[in-house]
N, C-alpha and C. Protein backbone atom coordinates (compact mmCIF):
# COMPACT_ATOMS: atom_id res chain seq x y z
N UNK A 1 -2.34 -41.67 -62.19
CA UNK A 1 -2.47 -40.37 -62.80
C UNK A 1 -3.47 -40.45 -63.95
N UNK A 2 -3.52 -41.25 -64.95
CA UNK A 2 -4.00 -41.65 -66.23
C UNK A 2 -5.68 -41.46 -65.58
N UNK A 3 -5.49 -42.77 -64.61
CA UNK A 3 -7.06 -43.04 -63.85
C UNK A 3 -8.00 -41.97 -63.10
N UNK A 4 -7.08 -40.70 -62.63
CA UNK A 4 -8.00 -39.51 -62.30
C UNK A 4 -8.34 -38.55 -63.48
N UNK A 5 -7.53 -38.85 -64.41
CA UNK A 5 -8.02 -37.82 -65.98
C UNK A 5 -9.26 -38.84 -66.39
N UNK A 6 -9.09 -40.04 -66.07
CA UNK A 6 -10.03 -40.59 -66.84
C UNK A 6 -11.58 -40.73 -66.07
N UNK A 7 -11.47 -40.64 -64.93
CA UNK A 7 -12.54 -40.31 -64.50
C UNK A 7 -13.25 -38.95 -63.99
N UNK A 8 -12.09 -37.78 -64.15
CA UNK A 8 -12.58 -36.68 -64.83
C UNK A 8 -13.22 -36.32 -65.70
N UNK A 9 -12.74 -37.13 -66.91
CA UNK A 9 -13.54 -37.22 -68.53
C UNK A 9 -14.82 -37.84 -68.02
N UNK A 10 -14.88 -38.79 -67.36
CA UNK A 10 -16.33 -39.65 -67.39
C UNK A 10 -16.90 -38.53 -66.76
N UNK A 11 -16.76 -37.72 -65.26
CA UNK A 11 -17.66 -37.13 -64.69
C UNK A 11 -17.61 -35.85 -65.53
N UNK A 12 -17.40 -35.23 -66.61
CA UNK A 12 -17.55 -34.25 -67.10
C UNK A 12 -18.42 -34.70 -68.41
N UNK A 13 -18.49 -35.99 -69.03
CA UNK A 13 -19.38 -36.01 -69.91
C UNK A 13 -20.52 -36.41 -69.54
N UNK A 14 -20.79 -36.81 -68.20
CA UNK A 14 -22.35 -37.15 -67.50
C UNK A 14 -22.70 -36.03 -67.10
N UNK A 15 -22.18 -34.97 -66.86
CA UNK A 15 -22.33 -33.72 -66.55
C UNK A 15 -22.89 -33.05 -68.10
N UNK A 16 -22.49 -33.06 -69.47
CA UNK A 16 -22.79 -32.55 -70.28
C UNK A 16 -23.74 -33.23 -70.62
N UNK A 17 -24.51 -34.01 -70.53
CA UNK A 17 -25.90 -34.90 -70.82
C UNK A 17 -26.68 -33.83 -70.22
N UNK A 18 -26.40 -33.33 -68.93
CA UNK A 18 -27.80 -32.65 -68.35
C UNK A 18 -27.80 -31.22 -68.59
N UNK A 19 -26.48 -30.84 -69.63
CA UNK A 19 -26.59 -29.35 -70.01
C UNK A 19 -25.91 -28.32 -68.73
N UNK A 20 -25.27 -28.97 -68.00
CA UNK A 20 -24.37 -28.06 -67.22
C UNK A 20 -22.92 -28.35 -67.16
N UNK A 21 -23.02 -26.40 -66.98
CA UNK A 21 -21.24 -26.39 -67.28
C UNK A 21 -20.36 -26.68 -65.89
N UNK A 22 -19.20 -27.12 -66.05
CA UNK A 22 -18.94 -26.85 -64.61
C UNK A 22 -17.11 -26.83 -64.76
N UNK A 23 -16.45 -26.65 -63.88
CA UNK A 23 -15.09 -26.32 -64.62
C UNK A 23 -14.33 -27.85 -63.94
N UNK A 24 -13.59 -28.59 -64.11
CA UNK A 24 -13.22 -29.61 -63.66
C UNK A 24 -11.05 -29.35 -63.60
N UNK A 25 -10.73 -29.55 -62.31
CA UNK A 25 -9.27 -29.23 -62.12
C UNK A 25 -8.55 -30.37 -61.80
N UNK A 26 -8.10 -30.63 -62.34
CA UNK A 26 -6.73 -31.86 -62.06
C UNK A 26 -5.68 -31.55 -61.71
N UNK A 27 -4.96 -32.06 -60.62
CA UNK A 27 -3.99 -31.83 -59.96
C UNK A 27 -3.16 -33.16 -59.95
N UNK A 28 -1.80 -32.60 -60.38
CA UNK A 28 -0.97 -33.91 -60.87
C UNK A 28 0.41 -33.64 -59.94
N UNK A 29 0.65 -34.67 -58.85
CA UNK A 29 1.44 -34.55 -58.04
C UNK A 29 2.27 -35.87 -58.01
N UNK A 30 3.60 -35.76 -58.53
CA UNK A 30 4.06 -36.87 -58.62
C UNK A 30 5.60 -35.83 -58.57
N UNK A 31 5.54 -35.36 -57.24
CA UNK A 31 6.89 -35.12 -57.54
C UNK A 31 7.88 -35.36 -56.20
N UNK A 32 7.39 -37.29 -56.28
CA UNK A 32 8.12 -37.81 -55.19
C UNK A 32 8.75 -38.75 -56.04
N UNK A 33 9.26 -38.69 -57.65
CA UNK A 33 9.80 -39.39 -58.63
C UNK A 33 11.09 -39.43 -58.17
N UNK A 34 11.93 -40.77 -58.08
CA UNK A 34 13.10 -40.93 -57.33
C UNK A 34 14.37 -40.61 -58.28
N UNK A 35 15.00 -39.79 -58.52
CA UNK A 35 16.27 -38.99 -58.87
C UNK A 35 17.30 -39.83 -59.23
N UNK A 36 17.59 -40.33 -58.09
CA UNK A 36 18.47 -41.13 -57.35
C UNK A 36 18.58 -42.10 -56.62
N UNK A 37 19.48 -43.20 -56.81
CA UNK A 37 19.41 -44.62 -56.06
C UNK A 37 21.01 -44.62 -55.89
N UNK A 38 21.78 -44.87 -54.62
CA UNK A 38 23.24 -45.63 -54.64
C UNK A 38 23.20 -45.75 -53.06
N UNK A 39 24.01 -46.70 -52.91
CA UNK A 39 24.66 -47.37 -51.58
C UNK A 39 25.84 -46.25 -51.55
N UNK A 40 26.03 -45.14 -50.27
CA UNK A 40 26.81 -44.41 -49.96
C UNK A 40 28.29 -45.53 -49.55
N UNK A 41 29.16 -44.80 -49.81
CA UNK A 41 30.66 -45.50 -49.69
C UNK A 41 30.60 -45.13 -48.32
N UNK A 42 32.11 -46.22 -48.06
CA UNK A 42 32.10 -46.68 -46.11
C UNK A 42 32.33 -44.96 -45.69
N UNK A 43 32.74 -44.44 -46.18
CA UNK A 43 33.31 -43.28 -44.96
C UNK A 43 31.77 -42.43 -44.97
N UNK A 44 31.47 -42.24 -46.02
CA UNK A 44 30.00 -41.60 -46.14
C UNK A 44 28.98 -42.11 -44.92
N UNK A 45 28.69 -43.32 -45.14
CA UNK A 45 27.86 -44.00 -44.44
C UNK A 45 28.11 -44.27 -42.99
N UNK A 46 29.61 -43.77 -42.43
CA UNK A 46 29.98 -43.96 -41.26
C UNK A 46 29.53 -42.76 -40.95
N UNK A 47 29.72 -41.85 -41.25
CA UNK A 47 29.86 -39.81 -41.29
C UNK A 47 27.81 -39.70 -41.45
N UNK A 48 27.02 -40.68 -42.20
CA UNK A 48 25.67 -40.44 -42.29
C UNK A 48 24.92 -41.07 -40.75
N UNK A 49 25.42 -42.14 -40.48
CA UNK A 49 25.19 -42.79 -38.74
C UNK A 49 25.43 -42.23 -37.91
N UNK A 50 26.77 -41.38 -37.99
CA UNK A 50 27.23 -40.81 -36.58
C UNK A 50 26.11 -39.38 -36.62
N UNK A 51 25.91 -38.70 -37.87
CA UNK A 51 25.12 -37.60 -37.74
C UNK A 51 23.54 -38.35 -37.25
N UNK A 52 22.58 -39.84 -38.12
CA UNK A 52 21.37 -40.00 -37.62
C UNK A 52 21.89 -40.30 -35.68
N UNK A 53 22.78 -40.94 -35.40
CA UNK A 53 22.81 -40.64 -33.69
C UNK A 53 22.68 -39.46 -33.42
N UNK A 54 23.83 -38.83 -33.79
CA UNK A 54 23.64 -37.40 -32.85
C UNK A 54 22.55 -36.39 -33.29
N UNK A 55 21.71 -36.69 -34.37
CA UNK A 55 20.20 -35.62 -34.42
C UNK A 55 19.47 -36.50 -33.78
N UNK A 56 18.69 -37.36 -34.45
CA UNK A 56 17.80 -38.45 -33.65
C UNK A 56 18.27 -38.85 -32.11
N UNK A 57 19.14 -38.92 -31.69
CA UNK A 57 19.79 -39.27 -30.09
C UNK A 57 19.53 -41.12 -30.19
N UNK A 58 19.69 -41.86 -31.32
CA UNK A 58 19.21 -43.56 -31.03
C UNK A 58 21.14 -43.78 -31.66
N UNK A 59 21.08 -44.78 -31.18
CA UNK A 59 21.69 -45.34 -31.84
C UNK A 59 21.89 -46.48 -33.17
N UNK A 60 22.34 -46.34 -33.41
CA UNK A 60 21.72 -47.00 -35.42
C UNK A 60 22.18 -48.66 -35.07
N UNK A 61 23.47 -48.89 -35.22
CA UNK A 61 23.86 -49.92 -35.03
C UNK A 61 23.20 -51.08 -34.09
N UNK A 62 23.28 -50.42 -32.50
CA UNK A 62 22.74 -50.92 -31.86
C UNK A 62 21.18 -51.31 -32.35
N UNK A 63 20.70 -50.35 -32.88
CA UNK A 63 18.88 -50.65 -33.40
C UNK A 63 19.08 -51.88 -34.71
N UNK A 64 19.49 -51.95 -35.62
CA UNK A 64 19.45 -52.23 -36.31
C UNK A 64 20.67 -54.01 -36.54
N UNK A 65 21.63 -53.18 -36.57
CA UNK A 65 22.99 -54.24 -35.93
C UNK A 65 23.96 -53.87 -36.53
N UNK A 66 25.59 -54.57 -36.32
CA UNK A 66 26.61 -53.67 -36.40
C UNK A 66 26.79 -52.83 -38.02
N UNK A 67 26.14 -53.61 -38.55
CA UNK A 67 26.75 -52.83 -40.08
C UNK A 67 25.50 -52.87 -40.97
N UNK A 68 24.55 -51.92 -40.81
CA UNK A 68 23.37 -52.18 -41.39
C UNK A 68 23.62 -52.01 -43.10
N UNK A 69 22.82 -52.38 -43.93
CA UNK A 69 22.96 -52.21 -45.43
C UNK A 69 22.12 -51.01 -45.30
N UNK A 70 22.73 -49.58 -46.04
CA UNK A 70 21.75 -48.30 -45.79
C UNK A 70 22.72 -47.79 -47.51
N UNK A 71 21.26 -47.84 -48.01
CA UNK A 71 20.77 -47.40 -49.77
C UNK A 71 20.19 -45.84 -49.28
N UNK A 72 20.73 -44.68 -50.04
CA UNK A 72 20.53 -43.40 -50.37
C UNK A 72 19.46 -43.19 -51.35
N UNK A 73 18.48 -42.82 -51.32
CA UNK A 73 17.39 -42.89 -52.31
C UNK A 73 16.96 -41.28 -52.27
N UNK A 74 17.39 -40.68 -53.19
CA UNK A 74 17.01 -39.14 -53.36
C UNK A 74 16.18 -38.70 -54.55
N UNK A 75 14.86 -38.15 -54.23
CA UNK A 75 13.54 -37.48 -54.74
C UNK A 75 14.15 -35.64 -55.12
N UNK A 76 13.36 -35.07 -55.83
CA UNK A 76 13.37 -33.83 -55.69
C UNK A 76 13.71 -32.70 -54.78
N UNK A 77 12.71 -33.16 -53.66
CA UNK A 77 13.08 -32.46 -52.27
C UNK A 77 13.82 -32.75 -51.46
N UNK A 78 13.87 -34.26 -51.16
CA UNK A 78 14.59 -35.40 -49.96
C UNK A 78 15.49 -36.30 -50.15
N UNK A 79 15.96 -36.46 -49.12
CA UNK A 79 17.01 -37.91 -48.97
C UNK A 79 16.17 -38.94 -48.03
N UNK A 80 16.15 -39.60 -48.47
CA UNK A 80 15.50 -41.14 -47.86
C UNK A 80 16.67 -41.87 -47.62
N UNK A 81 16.48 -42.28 -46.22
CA UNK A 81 17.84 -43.54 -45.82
C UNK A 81 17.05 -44.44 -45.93
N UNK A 82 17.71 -45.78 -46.27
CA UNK A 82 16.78 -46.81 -46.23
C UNK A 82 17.80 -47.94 -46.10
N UNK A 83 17.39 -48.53 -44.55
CA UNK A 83 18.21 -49.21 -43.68
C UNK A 83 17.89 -50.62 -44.05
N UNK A 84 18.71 -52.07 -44.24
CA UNK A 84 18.38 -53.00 -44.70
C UNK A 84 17.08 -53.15 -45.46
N UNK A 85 16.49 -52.25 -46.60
CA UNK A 85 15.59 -52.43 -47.60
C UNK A 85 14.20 -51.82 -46.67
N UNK A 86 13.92 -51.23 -45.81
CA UNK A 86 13.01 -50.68 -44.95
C UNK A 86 13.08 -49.29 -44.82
N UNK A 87 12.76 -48.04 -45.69
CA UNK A 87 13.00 -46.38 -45.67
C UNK A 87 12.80 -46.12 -44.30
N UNK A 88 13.49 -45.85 -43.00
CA UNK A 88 13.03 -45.38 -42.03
C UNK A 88 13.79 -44.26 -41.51
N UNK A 89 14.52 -42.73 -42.34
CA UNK A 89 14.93 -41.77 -41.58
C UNK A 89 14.78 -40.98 -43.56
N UNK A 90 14.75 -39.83 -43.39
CA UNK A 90 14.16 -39.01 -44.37
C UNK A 90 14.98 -37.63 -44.07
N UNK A 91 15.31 -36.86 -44.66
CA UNK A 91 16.07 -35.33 -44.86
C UNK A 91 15.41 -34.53 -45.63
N UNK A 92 15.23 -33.08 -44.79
CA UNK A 92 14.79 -32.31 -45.82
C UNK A 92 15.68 -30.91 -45.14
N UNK A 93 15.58 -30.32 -46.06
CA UNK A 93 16.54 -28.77 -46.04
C UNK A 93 17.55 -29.21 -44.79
N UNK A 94 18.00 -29.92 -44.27
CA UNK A 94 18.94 -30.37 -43.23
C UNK A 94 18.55 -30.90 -42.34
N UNK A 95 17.07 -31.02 -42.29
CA UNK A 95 16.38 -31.64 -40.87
C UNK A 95 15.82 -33.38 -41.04
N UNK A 96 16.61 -33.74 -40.33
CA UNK A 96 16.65 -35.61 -39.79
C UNK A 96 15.78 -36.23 -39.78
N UNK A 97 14.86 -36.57 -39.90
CA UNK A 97 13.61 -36.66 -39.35
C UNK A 97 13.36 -38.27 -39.73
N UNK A 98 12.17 -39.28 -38.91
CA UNK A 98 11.93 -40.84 -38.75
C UNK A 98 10.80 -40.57 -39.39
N UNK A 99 10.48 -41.33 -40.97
CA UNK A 99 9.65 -41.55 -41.66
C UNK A 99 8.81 -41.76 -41.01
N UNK A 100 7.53 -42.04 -41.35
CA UNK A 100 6.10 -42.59 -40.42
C UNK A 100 6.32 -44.21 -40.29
N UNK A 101 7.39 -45.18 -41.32
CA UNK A 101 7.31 -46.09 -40.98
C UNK A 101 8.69 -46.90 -40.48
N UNK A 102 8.87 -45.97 -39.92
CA UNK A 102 9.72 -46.39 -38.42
C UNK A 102 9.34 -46.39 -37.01
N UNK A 103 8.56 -47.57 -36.87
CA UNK A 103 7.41 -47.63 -35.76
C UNK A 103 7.92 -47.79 -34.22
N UNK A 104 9.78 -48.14 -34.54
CA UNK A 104 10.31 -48.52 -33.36
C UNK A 104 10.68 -47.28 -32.72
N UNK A 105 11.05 -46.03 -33.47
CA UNK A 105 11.41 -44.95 -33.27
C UNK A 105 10.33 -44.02 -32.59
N UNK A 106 9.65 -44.46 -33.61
CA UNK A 106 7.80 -43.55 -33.46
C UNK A 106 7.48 -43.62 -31.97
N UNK A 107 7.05 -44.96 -31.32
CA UNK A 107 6.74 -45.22 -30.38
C UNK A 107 6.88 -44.73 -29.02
N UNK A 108 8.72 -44.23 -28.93
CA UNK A 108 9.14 -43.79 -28.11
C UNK A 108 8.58 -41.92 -28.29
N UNK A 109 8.41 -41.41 -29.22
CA UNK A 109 7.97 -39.66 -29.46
C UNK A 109 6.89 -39.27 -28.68
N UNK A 110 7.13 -38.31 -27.86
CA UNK A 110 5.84 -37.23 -27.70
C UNK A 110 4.33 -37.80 -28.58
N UNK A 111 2.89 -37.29 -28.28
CA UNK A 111 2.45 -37.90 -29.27
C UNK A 111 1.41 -36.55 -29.13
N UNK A 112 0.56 -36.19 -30.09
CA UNK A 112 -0.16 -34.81 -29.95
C UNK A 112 -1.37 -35.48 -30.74
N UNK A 113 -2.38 -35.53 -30.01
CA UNK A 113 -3.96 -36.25 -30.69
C UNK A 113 -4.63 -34.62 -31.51
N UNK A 114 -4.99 -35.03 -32.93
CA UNK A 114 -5.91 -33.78 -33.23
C UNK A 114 -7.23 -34.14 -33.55
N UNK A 115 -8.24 -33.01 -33.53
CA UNK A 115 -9.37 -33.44 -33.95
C UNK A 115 -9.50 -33.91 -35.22
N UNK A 116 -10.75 -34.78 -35.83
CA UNK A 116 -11.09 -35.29 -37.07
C UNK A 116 -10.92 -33.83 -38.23
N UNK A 117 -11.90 -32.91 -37.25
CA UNK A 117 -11.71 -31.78 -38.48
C UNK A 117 -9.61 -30.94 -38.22
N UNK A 118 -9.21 -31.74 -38.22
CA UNK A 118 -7.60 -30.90 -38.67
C UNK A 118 -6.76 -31.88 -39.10
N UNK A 119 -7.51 -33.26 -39.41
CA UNK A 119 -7.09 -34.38 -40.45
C UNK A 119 -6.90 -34.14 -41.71
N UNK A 120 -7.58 -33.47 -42.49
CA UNK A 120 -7.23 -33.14 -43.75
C UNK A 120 -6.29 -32.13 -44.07
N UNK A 121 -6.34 -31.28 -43.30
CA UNK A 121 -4.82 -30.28 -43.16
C UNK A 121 -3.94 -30.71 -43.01
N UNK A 122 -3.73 -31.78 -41.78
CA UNK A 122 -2.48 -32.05 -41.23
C UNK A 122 -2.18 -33.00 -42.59
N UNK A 123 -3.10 -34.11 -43.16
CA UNK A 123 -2.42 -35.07 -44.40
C UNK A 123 -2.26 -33.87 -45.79
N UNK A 124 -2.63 -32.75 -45.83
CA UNK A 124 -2.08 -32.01 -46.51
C UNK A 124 -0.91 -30.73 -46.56
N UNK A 125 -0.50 -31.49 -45.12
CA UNK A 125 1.21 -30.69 -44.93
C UNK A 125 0.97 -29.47 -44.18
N UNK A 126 -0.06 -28.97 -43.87
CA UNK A 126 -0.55 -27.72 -42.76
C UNK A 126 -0.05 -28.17 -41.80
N UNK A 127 0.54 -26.97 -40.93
CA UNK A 127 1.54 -27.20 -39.92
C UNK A 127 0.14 -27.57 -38.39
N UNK A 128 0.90 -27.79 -37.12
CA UNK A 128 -0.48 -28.48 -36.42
C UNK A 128 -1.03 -26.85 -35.62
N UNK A 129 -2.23 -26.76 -35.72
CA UNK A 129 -2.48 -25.25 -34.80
C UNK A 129 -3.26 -25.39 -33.53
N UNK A 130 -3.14 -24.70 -32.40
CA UNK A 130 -3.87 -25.11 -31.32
C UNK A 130 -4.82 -25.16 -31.21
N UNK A 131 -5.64 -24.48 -31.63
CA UNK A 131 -7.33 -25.12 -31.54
C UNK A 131 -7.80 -26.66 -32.39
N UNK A 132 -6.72 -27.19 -33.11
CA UNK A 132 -6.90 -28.78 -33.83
C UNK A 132 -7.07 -29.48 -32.82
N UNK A 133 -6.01 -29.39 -31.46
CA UNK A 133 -4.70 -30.13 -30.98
C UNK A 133 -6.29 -30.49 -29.37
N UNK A 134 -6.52 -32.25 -29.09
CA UNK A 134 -7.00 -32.51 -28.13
C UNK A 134 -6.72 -32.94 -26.92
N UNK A 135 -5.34 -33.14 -27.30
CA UNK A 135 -4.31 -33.71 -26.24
C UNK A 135 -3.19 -33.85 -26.43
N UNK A 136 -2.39 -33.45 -25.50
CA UNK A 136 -0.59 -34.05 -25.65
C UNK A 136 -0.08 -34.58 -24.69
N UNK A 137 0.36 -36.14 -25.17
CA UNK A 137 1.09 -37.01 -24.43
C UNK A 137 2.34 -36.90 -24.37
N UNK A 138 2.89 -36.49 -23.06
CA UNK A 138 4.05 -36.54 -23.05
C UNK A 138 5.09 -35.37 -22.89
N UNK A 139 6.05 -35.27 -22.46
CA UNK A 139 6.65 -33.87 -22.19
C UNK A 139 7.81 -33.85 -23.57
N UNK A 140 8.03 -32.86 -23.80
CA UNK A 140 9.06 -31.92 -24.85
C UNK A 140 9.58 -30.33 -24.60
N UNK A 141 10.67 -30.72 -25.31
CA UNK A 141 11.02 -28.88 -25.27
C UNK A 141 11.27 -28.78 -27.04
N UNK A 142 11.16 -27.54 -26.76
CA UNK A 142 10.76 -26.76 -28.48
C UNK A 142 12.19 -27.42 -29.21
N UNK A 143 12.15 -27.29 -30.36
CA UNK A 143 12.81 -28.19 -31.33
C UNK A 143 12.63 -29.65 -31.19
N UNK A 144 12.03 -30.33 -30.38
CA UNK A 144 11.58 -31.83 -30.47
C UNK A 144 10.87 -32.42 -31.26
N UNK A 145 11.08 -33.61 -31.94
CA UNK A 145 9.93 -34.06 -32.61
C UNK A 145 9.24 -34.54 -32.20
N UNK A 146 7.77 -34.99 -32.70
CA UNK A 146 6.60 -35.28 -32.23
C UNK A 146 5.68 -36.38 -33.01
N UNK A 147 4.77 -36.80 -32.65
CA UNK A 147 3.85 -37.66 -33.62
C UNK A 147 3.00 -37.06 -33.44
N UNK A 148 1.85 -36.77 -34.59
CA UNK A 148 0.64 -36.27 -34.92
C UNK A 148 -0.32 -37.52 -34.68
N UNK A 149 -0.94 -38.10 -34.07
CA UNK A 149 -2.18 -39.01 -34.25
C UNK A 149 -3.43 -38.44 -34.60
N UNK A 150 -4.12 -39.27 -35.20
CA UNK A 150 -5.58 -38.21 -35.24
C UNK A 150 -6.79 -39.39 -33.92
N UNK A 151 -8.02 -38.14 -33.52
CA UNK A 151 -8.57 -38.36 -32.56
C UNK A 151 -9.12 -40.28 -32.44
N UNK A 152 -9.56 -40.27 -33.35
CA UNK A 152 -10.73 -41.24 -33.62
C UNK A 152 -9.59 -42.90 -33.56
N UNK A 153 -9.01 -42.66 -34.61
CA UNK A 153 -8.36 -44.15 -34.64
C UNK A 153 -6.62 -43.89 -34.13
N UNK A 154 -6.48 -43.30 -33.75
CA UNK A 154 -4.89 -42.98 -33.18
C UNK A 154 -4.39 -43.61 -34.17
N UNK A 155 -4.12 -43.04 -35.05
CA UNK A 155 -3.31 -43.03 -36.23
C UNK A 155 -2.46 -41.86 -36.64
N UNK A 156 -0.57 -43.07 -36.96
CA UNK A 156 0.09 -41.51 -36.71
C UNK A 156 -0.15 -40.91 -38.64
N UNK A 157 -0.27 -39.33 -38.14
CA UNK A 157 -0.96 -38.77 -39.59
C UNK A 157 0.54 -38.07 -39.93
N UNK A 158 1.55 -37.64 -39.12
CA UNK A 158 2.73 -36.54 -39.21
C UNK A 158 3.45 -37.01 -38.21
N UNK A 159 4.92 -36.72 -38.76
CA UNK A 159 5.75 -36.20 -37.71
C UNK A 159 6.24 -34.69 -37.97
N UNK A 160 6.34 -33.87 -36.15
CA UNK A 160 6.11 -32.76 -36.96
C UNK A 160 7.51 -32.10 -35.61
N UNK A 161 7.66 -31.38 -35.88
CA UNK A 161 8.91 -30.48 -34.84
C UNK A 161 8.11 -29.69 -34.09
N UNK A 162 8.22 -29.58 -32.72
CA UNK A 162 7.57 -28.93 -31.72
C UNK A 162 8.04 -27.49 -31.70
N UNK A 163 7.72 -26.22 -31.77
CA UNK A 163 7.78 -24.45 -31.90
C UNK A 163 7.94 -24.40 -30.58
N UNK A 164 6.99 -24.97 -29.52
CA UNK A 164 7.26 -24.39 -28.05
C UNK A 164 7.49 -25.86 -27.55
N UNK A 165 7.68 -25.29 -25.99
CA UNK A 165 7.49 -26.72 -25.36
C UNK A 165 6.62 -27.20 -24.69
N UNK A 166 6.13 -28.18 -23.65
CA UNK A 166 4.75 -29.15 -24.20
C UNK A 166 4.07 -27.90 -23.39
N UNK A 167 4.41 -27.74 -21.88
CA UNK A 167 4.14 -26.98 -20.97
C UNK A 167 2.87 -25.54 -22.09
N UNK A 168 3.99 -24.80 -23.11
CA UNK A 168 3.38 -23.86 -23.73
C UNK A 168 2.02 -24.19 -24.55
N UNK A 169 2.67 -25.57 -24.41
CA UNK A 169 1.78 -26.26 -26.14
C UNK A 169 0.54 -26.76 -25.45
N UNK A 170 0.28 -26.90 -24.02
CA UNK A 170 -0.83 -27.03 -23.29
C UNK A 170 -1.75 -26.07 -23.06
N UNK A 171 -0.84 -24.80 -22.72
CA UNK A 171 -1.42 -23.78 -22.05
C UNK A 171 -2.00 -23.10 -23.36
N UNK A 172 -1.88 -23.09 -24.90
CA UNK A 172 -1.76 -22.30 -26.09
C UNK A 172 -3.10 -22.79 -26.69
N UNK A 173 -3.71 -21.56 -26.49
CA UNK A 173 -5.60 -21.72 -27.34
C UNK A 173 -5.35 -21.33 -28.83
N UNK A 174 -4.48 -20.61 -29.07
CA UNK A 174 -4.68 -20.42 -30.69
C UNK A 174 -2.79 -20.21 -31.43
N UNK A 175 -2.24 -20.17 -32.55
CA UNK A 175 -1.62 -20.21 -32.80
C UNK A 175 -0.84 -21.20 -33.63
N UNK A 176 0.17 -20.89 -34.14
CA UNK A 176 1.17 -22.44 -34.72
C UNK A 176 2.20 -23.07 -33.95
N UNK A 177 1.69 -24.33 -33.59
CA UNK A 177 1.92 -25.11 -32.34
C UNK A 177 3.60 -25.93 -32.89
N UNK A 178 3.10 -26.78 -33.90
CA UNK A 178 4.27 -27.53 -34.44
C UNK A 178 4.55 -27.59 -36.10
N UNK A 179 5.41 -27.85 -36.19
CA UNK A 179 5.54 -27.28 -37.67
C UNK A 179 5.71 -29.19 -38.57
N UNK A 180 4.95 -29.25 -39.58
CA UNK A 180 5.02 -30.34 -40.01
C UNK A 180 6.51 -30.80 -41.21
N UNK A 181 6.75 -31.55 -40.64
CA UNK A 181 7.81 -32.22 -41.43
C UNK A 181 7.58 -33.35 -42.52
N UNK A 182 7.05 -34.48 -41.95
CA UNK A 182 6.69 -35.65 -42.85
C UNK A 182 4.40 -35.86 -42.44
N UNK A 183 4.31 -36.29 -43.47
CA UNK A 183 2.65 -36.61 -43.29
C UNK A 183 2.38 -38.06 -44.13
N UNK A 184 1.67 -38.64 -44.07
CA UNK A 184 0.64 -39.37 -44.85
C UNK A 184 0.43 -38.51 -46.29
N UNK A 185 1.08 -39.50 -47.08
CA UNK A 185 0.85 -39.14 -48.34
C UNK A 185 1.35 -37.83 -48.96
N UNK A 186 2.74 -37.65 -48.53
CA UNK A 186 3.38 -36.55 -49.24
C UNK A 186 4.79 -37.11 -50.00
N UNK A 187 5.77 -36.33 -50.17
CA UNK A 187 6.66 -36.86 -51.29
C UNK A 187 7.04 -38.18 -50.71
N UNK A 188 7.64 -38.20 -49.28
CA UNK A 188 8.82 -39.21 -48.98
C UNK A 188 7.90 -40.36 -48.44
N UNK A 189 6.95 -40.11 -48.27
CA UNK A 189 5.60 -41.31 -48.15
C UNK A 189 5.32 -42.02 -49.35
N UNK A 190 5.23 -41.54 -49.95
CA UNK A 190 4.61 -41.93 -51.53
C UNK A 190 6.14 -42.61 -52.09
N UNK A 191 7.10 -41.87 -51.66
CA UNK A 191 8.53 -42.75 -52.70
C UNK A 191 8.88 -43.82 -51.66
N UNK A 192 8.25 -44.10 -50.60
CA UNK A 192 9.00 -44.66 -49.69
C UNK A 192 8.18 -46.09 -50.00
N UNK A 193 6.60 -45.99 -50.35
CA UNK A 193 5.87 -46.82 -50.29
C UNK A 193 6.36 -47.22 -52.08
N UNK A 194 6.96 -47.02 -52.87
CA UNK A 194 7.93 -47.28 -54.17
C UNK A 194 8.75 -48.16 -53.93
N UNK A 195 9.10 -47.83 -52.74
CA UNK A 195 10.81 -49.30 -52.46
C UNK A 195 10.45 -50.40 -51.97
């Protein structure tokens, strides 16, 4: 934070050497500051597994093993699970959702390639729209989640919840395709890359 004011200051006083004005905006986003840290008690943590099975459809135990160590780590907006010291399932307004770095989970998702130009939207939380969208791997029905890759380096950029299903999401030239949940570099990214 310190380091973008400070090179604000630098590019605004090399700017006043040559006699032009120019307005300079800082944007200070740090509001993936963690709230909260505790290890949920046994009945909690039994009652938090049985719900990541039945939204996600995996099984925890089996993935992980019988009694995983799972730390509650809560931000402003979110709940971060974080399964033997590794953040890999995230909550927001009630919705479940597999961080970006849960790669075992990831793998198995739908996957939706976008162009280079709907990379900077999508890492800035813009939901995915059909004219971005270059391909979709894989079949879904609406409420499914999805992976966002982008074109060039298949890199996942989002996970995002599917609006229609793939069938629609093929046939659909313009519109809001999937709605973004988690991205590259938003709250539960940024606190996740903290633990």
């Amino acid at each position: 934070m310190f380091s973008t004011f400070l090179a604000g200051l630098l590019m605004l006083s090399s700017c006043m050497k040559d006699r032009k004005f120019i307005c300079v905006t800082f944007r200070f986003t740090h509001m993936h500051r963690i709230v909260r840290r505790y290890f949920p008690r046994r009945k909690e943590k039994k009652l938090l597994l049985e719900n990541i099975s039945r939204s996600l459809g995996i099984n925890v135990e089996d993935m992980f093993k019988s009694r995983p160590r799972v730390e509650i780590v809560e931000t402003a907006k979110h709940r971060i699970f974080v399964f033997d010291d590794c953040p890999l399932i995230a909550e927001s307004e009630g919705q479940l959702f597999p961080t970006l770095l849960f790669e075992e989970y990831l793998s198995d998702l739908p996957k939706i390639v976008v162009d280079m130009g709907a990379v900077p939207h999508v890492c800035n939380g813009a939901n995915v729209m059909a004219p971005g969208i270059v391909k979709i791997q894989g079949t879904f029905a609406a409420g499914s989640l999805v992976l966002v890759l982008d074109e060039r380096n298949q890199k996942a950029l989002a996970v995002a919840q599917a609006l229609v299903d793939s069938e629609m999401a093929k046939t659909s030239k313009k519109g809001k395709l999937f709605r973004n949940l988690h991205y590259v570099s938003d709250d539960v990214w940024n606190a996740a890359k903290e633990l």
